[in-house]
Protein backbone atom coordinates (compact mmCIF):
# COMPACT_ATOMS: atom_id res chain seq x y z
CA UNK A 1 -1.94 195.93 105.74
CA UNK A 2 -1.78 199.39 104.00
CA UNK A 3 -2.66 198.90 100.35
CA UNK A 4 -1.79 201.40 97.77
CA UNK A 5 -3.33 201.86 94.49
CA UNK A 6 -0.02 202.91 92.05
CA UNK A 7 1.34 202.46 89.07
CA UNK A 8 3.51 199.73 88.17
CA UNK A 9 6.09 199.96 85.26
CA UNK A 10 5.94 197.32 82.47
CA UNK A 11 7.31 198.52 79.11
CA UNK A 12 10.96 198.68 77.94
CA UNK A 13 13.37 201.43 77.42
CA UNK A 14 12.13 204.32 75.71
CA UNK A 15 8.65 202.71 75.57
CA UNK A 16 6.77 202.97 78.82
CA UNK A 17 3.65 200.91 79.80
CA UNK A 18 1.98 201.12 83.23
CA UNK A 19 -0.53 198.94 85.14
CA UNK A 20 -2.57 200.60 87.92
CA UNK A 21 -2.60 198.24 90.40
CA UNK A 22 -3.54 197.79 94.06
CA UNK A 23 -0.57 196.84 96.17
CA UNK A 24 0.41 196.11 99.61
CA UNK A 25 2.38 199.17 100.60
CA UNK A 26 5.83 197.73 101.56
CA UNK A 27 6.06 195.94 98.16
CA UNK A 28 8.64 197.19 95.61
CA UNK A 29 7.43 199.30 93.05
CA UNK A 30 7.31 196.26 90.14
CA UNK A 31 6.31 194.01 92.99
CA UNK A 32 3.77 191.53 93.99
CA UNK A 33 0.23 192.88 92.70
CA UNK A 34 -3.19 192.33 95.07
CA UNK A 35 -5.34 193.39 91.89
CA UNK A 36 -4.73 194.84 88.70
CA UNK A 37 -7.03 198.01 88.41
CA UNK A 38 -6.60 199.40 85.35
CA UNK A 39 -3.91 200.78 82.43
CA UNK A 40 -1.62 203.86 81.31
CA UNK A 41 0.00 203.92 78.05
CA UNK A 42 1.07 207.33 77.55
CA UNK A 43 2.65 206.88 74.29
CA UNK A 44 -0.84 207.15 72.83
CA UNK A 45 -1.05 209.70 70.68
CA UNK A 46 -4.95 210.81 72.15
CA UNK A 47 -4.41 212.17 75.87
CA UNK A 48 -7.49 211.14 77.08
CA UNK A 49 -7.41 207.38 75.28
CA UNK A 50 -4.34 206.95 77.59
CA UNK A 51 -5.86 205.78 80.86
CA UNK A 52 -8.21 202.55 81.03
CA UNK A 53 -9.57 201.66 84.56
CA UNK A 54 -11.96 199.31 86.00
CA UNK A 55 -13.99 201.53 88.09
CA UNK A 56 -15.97 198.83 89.77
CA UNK A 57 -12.57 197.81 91.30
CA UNK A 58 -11.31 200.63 92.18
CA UNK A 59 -14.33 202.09 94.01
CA UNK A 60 -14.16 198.79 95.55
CA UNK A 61 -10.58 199.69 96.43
CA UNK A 62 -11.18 202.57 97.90
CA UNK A 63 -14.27 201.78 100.08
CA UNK A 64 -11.70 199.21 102.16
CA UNK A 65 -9.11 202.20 102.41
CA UNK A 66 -6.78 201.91 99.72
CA UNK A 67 -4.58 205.09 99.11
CA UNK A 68 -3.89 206.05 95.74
CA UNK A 69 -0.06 207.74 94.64
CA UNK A 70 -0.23 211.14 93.71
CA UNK A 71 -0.22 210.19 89.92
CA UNK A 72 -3.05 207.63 89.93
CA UNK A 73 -5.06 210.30 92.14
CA UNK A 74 -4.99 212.82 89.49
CA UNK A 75 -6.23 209.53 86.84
CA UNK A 76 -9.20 208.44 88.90
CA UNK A 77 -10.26 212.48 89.12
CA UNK A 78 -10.04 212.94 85.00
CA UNK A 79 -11.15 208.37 84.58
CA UNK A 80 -12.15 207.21 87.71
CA UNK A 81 -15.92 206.18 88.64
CA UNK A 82 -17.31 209.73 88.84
CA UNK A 83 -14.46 211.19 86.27
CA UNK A 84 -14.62 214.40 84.92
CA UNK A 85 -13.62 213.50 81.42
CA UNK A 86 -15.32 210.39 80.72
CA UNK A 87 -16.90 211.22 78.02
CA UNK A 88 -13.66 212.64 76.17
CA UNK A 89 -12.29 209.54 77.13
CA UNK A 90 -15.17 207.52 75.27
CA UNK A 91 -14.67 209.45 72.57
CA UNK A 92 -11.07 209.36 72.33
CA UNK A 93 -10.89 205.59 72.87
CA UNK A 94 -13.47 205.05 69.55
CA UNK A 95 -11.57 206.97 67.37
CA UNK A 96 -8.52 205.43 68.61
CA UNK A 97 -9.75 202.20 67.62
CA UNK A 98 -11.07 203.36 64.08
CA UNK A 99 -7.50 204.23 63.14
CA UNK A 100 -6.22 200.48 64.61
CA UNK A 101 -8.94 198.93 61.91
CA UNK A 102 -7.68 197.54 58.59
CA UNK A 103 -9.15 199.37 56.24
CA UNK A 104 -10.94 197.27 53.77
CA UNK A 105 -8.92 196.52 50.67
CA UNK A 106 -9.85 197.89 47.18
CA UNK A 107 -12.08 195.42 44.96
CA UNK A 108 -9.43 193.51 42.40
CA UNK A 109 -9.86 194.50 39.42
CA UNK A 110 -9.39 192.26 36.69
CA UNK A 111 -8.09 194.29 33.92
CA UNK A 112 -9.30 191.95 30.40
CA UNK A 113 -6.27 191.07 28.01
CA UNK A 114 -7.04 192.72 25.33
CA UNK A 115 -8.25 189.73 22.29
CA UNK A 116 -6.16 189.34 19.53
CA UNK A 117 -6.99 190.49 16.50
CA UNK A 118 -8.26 188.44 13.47
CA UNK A 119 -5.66 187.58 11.22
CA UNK A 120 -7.23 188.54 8.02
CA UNK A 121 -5.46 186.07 5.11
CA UNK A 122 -5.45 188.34 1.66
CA UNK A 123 -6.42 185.87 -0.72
CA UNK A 124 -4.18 185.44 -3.14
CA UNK A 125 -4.48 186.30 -6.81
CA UNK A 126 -3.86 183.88 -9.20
């Protein structure tokens, strides 16, 4: 069996999501998946935060033979186990997931109702 390792489309229209996957060769595009390697999103807004692979698996992969697509080739070079950006990519995926944090709330501040003031009866002359 000829196994690829390729991308495999999951988002919606104007909104694409990709799996990197390992797949028999013969299988449709959005087919039946041997193993799912890995992620592209590249909607997000850091280029290098946009690829998320499992390099165990995919050296793994491609110690049995497995023949990447010409897109997923030029991933593993930048992502891959011995990736050339890897550290960009660490980088990019921390600040990426500072901006995703809540940011803590301001303290409430209880703003004190100002007291009344003392009626002040004028005795009355008689």
């Amino acid at each position: 069996m000829a196994v690829r390792i390729r991308l495999k489309m999951m988002g919606r229209k104007h909104r694409p999501f990709f799996r990197i996957c390992a797949m028999d060769a013969r299988t449709a595009r959005d087919g039946r998946v041997l193993e799912e390697l890995g992620t592209y999103d590249p909607m997000v807004p850091y280029e290098d935060a946009r690829a998320v692979l499992n390099g165990d698996r995919v050296q793994y992969w491609l110690g049995v033979g497995a023949q990447p697509t010409e897109k997923v080739k030029v991933l593993l070079k930048k992502y891959g186990p011995n990736g050339s950006r890897l550290e960009k990519q660490k980088e990019a995926l921390d600040r990426l997931a500072q901006e995703r944090r809540r940011p803590t709330p301001p303290p409430v501040m209880q703003h004190a109702e100002p007291e009344p003031e003392p009626v002040q009866e004028e005795a009355a002359e008689e």
